[in-house]
Protein backbone atom coordinates (compact mmCIF):
# COMPACT_ATOMS: atom_id res chain seq x y z
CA UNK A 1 0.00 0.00 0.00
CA UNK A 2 1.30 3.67 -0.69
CA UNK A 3 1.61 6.34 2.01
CA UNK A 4 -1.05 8.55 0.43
CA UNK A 5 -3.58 5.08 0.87
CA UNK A 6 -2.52 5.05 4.17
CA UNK A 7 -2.39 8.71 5.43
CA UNK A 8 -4.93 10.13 3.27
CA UNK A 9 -4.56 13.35 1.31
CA UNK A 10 -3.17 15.74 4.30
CA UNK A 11 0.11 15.51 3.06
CA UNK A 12 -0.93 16.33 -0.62
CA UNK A 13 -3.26 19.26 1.24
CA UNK A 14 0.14 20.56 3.07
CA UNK A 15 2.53 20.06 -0.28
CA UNK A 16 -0.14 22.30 -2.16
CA UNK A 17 0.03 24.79 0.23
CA UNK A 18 3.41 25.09 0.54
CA UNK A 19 3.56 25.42 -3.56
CA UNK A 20 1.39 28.07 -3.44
CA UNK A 21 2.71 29.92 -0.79
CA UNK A 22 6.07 29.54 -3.11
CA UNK A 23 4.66 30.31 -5.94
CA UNK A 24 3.63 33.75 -4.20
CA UNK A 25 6.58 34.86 -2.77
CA UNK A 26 7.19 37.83 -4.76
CA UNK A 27 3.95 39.52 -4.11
CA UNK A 28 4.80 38.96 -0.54
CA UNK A 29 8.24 40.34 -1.25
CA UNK A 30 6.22 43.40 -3.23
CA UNK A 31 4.02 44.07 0.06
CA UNK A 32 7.26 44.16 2.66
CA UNK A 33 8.75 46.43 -0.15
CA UNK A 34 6.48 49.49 1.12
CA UNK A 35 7.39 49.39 4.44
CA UNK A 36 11.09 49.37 3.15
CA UNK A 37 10.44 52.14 1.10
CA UNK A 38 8.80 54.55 3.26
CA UNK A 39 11.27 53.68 6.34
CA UNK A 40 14.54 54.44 4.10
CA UNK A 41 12.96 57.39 1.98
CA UNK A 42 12.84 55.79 -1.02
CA UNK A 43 11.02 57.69 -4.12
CA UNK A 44 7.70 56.27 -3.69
CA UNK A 45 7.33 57.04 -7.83
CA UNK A 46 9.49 54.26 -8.17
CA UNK A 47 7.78 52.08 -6.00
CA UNK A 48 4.49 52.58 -7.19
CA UNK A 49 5.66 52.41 -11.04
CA UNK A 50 7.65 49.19 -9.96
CA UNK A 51 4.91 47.73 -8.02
CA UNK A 52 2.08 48.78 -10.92
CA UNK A 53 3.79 47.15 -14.10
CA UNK A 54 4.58 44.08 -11.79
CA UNK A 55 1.14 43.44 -11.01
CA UNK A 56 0.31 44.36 -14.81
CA UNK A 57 2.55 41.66 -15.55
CA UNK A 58 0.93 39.16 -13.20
CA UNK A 59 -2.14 39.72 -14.41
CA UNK A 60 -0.71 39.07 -18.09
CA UNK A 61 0.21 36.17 -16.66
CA UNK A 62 -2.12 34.46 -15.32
CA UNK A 63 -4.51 35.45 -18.44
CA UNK A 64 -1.74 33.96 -20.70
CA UNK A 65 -1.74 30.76 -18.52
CA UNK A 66 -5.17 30.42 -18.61
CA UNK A 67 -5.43 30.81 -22.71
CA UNK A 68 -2.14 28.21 -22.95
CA UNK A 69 -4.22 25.55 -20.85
CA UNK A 70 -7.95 26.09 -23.12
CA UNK A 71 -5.28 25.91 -26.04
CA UNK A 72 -3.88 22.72 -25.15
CA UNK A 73 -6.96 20.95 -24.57
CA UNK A 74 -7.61 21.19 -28.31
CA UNK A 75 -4.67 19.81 -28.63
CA UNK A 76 -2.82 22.95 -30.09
CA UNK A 77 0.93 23.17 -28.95
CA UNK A 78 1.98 25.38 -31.90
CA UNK A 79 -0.33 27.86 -30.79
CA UNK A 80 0.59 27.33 -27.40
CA UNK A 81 4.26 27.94 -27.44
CA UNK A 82 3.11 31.10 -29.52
CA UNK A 83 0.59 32.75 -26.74
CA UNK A 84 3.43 31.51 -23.84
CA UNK A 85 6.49 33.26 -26.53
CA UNK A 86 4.11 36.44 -26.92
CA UNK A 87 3.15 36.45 -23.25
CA UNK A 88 6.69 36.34 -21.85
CA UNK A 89 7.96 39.55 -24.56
CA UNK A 90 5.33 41.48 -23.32
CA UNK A 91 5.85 41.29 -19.54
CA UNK A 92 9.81 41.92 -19.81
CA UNK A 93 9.35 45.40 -22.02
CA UNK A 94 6.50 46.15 -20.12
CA UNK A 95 8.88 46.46 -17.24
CA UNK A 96 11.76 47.38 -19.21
CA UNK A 97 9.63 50.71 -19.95
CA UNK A 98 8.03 51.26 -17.36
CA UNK A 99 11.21 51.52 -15.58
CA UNK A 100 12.93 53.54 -18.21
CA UNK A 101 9.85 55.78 -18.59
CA UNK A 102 10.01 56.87 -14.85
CA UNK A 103 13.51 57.04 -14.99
CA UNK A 104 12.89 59.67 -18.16
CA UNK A 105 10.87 61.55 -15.66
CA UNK A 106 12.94 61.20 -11.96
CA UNK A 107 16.19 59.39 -11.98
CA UNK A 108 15.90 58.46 -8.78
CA UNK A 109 12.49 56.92 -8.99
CA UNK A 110 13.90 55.42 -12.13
CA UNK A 111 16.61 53.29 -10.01
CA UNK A 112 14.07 52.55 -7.03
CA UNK A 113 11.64 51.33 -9.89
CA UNK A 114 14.68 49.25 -11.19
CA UNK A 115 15.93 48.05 -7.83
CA UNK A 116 12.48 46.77 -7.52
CA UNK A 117 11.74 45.28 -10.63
CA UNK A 118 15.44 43.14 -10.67
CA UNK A 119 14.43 41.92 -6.60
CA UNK A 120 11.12 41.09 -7.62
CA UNK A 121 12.08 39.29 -10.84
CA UNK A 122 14.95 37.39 -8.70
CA UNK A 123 12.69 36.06 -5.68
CA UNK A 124 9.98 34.90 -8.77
CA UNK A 125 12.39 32.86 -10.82
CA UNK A 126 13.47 31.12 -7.69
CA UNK A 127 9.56 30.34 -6.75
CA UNK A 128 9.15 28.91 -9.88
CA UNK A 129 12.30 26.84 -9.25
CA UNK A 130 11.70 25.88 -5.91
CA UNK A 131 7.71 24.70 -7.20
CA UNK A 132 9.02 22.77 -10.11
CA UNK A 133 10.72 20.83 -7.10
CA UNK A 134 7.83 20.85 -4.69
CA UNK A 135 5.53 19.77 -7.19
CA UNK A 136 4.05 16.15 -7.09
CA UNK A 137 5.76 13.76 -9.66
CA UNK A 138 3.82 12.30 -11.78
CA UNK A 139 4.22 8.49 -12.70
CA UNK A 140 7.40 7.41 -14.39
């Protein structure tokens, strides 16, 4: 008999959980960011411009992940790959200007913005290596 037959799905339960919280960790990373900012008098232009096209490119994100999986169903890779290619070009220069354009307008702001962006963009590539690990294997 397996483990999961014998202790039921509380570990599975706990192993999501922790995914998700990992998966997350750069919006929790965005959140302590305020507190960071206002304590060390950080241009809050920068943090809001940071903090907006991050959340922008969340949200193009998730939309983008969504369209991949209806795609797939139909059995569509090509198509896939394309909306995942196009998806992943339009988050990076929709950082990459919004940091330059609020550079353009405060240099300083334009360095918090960019401080921000590179943290943010550091702690999320590690969540989505540390939940390729966490995640369940499927069978071999």
């Amino acid at each position: 008999m397996s483990t999961l037959a014998i202790d039921g799905s509380s570990q599975l339960e706990g192993g999501r959980r922790t995914t998700l919280a990992v998966g997350y960790a750069d919006l929790a990373v965005l959140a302590l960011a305020l507190p960071a900012f206002l304590l060390a008098g950080w241009p809050l232009l920068g943090y809001a411009v940071g903090a907006g096209a991050w959340l922008l490119q969340r949200g193009i994100q998730i939309a983008a992940t969504r369209r991949v999986t209806r795609v797939e169903r139909r059995g569509d890779r090509r198509a896939a790959l394309g909306i995942l290619a196009g998806a992943t070009l339009a988050r990076v220069w929709l950082i990459a200007l919004a940091v330059l354009l609020v550079g353009l307008a405060e240099r300083e702001a334009g360095l918090a913005a960019a401080l921000l962006s590179a943290a943010l963009f550091t702690v999320y590539l590690a969540a989505q290596f540390a939940v390729r690990l966490l995640a369940p294997q499927g069978p071999s």
